[in-house]
N, C-alpha and C. Protein backbone atom coordinates (compact mmCIF):
# COMPACT_ATOMS: atom_id res chain seq x y z
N UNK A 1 51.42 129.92 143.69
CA UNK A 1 51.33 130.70 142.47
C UNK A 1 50.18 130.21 141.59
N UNK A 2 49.81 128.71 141.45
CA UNK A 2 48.88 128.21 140.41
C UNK A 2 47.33 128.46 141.39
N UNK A 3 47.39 128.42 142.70
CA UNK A 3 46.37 128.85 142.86
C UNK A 3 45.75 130.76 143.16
N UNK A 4 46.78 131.23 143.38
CA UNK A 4 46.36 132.39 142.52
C UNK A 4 46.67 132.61 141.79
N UNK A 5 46.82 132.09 140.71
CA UNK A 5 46.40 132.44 139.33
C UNK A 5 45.24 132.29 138.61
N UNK A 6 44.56 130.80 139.45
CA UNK A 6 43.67 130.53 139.01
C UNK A 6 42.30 131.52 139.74
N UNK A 7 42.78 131.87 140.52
CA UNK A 7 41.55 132.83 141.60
C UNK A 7 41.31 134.15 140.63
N UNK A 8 42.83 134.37 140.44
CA UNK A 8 42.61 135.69 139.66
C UNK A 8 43.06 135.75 137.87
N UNK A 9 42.07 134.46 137.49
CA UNK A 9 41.78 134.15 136.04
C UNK A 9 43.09 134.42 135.34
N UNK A 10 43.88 133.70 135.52
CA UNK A 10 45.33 134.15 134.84
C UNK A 10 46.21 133.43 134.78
N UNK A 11 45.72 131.76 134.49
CA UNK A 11 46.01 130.65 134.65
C UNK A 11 47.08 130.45 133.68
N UNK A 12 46.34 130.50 132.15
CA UNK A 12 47.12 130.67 131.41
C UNK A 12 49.02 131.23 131.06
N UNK A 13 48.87 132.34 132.08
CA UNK A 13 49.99 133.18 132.06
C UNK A 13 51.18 131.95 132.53
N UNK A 14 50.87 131.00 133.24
CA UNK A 14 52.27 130.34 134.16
C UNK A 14 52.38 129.42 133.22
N UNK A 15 53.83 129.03 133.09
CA UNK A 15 54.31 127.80 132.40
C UNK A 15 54.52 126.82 133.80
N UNK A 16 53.77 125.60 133.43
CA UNK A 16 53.32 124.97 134.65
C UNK A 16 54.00 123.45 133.91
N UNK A 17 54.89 122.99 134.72
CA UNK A 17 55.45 122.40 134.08
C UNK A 17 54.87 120.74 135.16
N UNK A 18 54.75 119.74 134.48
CA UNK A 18 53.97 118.03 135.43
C UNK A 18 55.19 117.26 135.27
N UNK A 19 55.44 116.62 136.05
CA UNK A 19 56.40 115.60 136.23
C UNK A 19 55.36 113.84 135.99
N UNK A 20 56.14 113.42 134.81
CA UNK A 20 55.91 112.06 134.71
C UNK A 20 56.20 111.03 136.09
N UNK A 21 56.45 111.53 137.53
CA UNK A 21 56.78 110.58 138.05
C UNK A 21 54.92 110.55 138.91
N UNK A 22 54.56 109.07 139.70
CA UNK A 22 53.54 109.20 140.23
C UNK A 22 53.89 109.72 142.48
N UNK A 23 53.11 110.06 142.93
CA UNK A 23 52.88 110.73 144.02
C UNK A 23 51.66 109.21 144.80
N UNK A 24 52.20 109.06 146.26
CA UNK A 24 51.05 108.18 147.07
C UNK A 24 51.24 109.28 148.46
N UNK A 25 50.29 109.38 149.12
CA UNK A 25 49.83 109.75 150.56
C UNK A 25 49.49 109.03 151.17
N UNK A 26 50.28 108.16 152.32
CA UNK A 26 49.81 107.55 153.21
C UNK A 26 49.55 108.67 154.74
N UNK A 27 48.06 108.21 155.13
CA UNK A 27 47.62 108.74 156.13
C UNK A 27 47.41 108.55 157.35
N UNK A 28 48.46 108.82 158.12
CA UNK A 28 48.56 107.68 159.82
C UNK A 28 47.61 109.04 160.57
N UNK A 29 46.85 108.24 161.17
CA UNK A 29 45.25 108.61 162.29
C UNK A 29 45.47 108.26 163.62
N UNK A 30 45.31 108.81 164.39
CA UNK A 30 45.24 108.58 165.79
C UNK A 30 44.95 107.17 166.31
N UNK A 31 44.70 106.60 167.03
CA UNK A 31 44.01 105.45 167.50
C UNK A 31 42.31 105.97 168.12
N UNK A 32 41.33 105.52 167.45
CA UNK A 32 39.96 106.15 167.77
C UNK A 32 39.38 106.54 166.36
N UNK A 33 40.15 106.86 165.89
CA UNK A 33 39.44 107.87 165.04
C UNK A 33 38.87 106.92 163.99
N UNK A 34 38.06 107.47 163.27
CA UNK A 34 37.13 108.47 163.45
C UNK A 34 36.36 108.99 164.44
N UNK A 35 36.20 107.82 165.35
CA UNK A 35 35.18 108.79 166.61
C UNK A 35 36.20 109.26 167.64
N UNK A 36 36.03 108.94 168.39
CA UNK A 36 36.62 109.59 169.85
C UNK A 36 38.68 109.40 170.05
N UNK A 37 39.40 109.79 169.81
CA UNK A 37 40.78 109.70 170.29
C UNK A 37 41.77 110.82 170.88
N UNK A 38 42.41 110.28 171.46
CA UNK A 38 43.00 110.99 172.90
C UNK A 38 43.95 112.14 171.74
N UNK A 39 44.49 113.24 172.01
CA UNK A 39 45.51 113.91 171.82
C UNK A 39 46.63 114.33 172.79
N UNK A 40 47.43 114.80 172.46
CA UNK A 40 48.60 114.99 172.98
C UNK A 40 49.56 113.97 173.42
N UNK A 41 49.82 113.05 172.01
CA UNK A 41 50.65 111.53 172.18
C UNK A 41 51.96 112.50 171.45
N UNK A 42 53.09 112.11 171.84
CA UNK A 42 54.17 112.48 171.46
C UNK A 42 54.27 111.96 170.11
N UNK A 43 54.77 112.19 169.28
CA UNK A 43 55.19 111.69 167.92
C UNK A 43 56.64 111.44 167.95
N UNK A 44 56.90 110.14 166.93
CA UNK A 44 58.82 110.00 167.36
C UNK A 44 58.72 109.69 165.70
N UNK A 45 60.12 110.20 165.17
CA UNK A 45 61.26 109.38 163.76
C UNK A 45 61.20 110.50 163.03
N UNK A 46 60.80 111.71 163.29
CA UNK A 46 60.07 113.15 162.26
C UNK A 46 61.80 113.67 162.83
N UNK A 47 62.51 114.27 161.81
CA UNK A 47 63.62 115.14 162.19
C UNK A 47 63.00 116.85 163.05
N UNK A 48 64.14 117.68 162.71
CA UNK A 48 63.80 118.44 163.56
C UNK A 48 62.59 119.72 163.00
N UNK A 49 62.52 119.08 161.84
CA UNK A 49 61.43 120.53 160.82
C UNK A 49 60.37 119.15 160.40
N UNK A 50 60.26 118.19 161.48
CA UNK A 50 59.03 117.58 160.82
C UNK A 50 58.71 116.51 159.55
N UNK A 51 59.82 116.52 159.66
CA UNK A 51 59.81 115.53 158.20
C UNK A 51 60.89 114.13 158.46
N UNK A 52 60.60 113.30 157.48
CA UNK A 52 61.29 112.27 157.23
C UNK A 52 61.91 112.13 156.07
N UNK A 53 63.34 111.12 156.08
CA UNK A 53 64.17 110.90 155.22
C UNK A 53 63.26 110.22 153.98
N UNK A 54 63.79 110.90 152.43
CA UNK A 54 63.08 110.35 151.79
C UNK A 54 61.57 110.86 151.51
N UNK A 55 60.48 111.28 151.94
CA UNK A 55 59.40 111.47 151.63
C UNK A 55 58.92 113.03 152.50
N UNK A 56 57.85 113.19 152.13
CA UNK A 56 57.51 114.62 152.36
C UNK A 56 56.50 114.41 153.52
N UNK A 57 56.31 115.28 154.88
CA UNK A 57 55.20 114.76 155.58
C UNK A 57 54.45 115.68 156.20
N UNK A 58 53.06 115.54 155.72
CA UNK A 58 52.25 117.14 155.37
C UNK A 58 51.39 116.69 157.07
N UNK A 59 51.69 117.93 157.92
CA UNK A 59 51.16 118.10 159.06
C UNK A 59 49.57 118.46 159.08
N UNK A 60 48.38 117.42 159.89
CA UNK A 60 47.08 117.73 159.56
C UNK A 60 46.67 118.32 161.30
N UNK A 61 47.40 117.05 161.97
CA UNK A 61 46.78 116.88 163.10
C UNK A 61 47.43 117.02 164.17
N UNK A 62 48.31 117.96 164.59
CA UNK A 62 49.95 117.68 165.41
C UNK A 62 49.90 119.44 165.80
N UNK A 63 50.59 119.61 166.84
CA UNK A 63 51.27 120.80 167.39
C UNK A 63 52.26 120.30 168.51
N UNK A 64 52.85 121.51 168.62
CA UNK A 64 54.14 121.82 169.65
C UNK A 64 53.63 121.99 171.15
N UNK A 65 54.03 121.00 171.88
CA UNK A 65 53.55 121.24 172.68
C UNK A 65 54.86 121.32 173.56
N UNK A 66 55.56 122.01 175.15
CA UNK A 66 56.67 122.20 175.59
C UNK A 66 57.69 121.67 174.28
N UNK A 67 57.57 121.62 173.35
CA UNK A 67 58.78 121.61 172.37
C UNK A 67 58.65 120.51 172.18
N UNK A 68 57.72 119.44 172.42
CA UNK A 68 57.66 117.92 171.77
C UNK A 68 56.46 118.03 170.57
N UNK A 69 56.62 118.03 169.57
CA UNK A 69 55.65 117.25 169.16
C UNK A 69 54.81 116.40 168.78
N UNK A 70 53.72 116.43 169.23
CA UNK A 70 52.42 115.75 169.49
C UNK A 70 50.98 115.86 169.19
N UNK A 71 50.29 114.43 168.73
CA UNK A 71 48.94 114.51 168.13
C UNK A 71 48.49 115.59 168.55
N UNK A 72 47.23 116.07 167.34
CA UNK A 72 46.17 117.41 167.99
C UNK A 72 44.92 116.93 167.38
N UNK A 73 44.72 115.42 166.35
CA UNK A 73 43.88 115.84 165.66
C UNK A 73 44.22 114.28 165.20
N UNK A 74 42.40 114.02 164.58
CA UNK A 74 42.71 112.48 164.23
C UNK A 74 43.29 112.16 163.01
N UNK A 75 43.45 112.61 161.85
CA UNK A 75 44.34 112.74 160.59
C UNK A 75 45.40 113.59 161.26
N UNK A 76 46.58 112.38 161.68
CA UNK A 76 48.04 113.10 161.92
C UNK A 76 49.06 113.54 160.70
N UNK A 77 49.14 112.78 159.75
CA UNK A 77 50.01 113.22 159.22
C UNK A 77 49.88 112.63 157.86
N UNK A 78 50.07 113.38 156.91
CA UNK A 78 50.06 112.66 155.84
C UNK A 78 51.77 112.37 154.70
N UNK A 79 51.74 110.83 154.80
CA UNK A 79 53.23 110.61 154.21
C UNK A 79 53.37 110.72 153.10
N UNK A 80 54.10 111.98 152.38
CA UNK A 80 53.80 111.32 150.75
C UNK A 80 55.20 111.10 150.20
N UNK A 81 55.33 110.01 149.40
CA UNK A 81 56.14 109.72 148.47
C UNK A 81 56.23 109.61 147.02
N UNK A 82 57.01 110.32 146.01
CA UNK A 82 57.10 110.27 144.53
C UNK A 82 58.07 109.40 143.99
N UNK A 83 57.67 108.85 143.16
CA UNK A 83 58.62 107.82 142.91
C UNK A 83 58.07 107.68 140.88
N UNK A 84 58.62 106.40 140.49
CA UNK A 84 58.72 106.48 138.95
C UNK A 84 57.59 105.46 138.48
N UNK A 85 56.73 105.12 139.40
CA UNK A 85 55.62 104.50 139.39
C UNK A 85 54.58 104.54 141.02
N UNK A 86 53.18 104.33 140.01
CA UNK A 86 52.72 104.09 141.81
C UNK A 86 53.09 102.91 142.07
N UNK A 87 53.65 102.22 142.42
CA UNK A 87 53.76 100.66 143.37
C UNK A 87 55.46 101.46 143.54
N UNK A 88 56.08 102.21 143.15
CA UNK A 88 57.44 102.73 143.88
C UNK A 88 57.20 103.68 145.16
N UNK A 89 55.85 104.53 144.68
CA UNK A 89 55.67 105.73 145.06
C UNK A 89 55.09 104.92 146.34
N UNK A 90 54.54 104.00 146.55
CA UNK A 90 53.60 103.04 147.76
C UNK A 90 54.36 102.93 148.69
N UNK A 91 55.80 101.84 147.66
CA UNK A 91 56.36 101.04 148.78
C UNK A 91 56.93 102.11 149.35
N UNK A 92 57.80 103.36 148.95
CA UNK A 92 58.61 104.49 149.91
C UNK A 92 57.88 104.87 150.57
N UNK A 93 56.28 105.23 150.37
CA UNK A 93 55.48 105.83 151.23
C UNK A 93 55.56 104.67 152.89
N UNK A 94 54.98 103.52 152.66
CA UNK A 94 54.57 102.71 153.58
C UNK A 94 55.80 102.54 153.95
N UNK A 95 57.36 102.59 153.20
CA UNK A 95 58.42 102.09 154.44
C UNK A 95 58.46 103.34 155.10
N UNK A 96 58.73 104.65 154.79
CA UNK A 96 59.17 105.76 155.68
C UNK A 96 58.11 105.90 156.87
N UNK A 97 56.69 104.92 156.35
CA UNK A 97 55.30 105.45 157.75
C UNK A 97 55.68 104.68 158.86
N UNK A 98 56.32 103.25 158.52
CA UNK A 98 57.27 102.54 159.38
C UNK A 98 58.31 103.23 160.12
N UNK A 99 58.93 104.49 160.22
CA UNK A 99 60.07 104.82 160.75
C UNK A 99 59.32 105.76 161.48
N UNK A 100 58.11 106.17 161.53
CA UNK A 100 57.60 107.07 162.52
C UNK A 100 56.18 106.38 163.67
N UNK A 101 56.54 107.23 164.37
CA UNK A 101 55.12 106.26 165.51
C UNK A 101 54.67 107.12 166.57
N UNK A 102 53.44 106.83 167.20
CA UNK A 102 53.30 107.46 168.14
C UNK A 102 52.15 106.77 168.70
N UNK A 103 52.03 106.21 169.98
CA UNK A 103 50.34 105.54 170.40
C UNK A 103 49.51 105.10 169.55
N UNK A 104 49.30 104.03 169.14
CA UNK A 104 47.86 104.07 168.53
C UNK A 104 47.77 104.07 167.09
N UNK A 105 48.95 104.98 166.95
CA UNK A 105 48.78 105.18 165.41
C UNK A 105 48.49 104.43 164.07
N UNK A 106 47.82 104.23 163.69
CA UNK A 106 46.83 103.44 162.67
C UNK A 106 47.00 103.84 160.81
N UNK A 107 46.80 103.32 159.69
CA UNK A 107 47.23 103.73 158.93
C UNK A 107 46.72 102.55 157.75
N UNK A 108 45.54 103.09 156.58
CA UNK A 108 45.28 102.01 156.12
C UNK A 108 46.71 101.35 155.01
N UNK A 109 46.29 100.19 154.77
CA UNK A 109 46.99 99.88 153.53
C UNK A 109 46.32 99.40 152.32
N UNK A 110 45.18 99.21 152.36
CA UNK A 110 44.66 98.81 151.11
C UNK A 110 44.36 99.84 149.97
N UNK A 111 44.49 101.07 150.27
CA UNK A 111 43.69 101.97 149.39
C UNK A 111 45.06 102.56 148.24
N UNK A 112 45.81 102.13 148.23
CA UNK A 112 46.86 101.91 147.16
C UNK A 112 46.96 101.00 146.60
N UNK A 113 46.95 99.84 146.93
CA UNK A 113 46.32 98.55 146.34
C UNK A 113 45.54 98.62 144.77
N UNK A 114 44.39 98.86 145.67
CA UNK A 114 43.06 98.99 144.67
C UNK A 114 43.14 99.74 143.77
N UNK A 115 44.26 101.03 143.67
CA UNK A 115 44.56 102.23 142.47
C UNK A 115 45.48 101.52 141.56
N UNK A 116 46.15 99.97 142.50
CA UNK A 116 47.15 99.10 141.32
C UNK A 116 46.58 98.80 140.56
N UNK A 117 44.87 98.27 141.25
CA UNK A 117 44.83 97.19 140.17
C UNK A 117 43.64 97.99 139.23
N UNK A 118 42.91 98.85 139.13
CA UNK A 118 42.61 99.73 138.46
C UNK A 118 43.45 99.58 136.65
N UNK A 119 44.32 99.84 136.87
CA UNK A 119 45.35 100.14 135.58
C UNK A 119 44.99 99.15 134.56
C-alpha cells in the first residue's frame, strides 16, 4: 500500500503508523559467493511455508526443487528479527540463523556490531 501510494503521489492519504521497536537482517550466502557457488544444496530448520520460529525469513536465493527446498542463488536468505533494541533484534536474529543450515552456508557477523557501536 505505502509503495503505491507513493508511485501514485498519495502518500499523504495513509495513516502509516512506525513501531518503536528496532529490526536486524542477517544474511546467510552460499559457500563461494560472491564469486562462483554451487546451487541446488538442500536447505534444513525452515518449517513448511519457509520460515522460522521467532523471526521472519525473506527468500532471495532458494526454489523448490522435487519438493525440497534448495539454494538457487548466492544471497539465500535473509533472517530478520524485531526486537526492543538492536543488540535484542541481533541476538534473535543470529540465534534463529543457528537453527537453519545448508552446505557451506556462510553468514557475516560483524556488520551489527559496528551499528552498536555507532550509537
Amino acid at each position: 500500500d505505502i509503495f503505491r501510494a507513493i508511485y501514485e503521489e498519495r502518500l499523504s492519504e495513509l495513516p502509516i503508523e512506525w513501531s518503536d521497536q528496532s529490526a536486524a537482517c542477517v544474511v546467510m550466502a552460499s559457500g563461494g559467493y560472491p564469486k562462483s557457488y554451487p546451487t541446488g544444496i538442500p536447505i534444513h530448520g525452515l518449517d513448511g511455508h519457509g520460515q522460522a520460529s521467532g523471526v521472519t525469513v525473506y527468500h532471495a536465493g532458494t526454489k523448490i526443487d522435487n519438493g525440497q527446498l534448495v539454494t538457487s542463488g548466492g544471497r539465500v536468505l535473509g533472517v530478520t528479527a524485531v526486537g526492543d533494541s538492536l543488540q535484542n533484534a541481533l541476538d534473535h536474529a543470529y540465534e534463529a540463523v543457528t537453527t537453519i543450515s545448508f552446505e557451506n552456508a556462510h553468514y557475516r557477523s560483524d556488520i551489527g556490531k559496528r551499528a552498536l557501536a555507532v550509537k
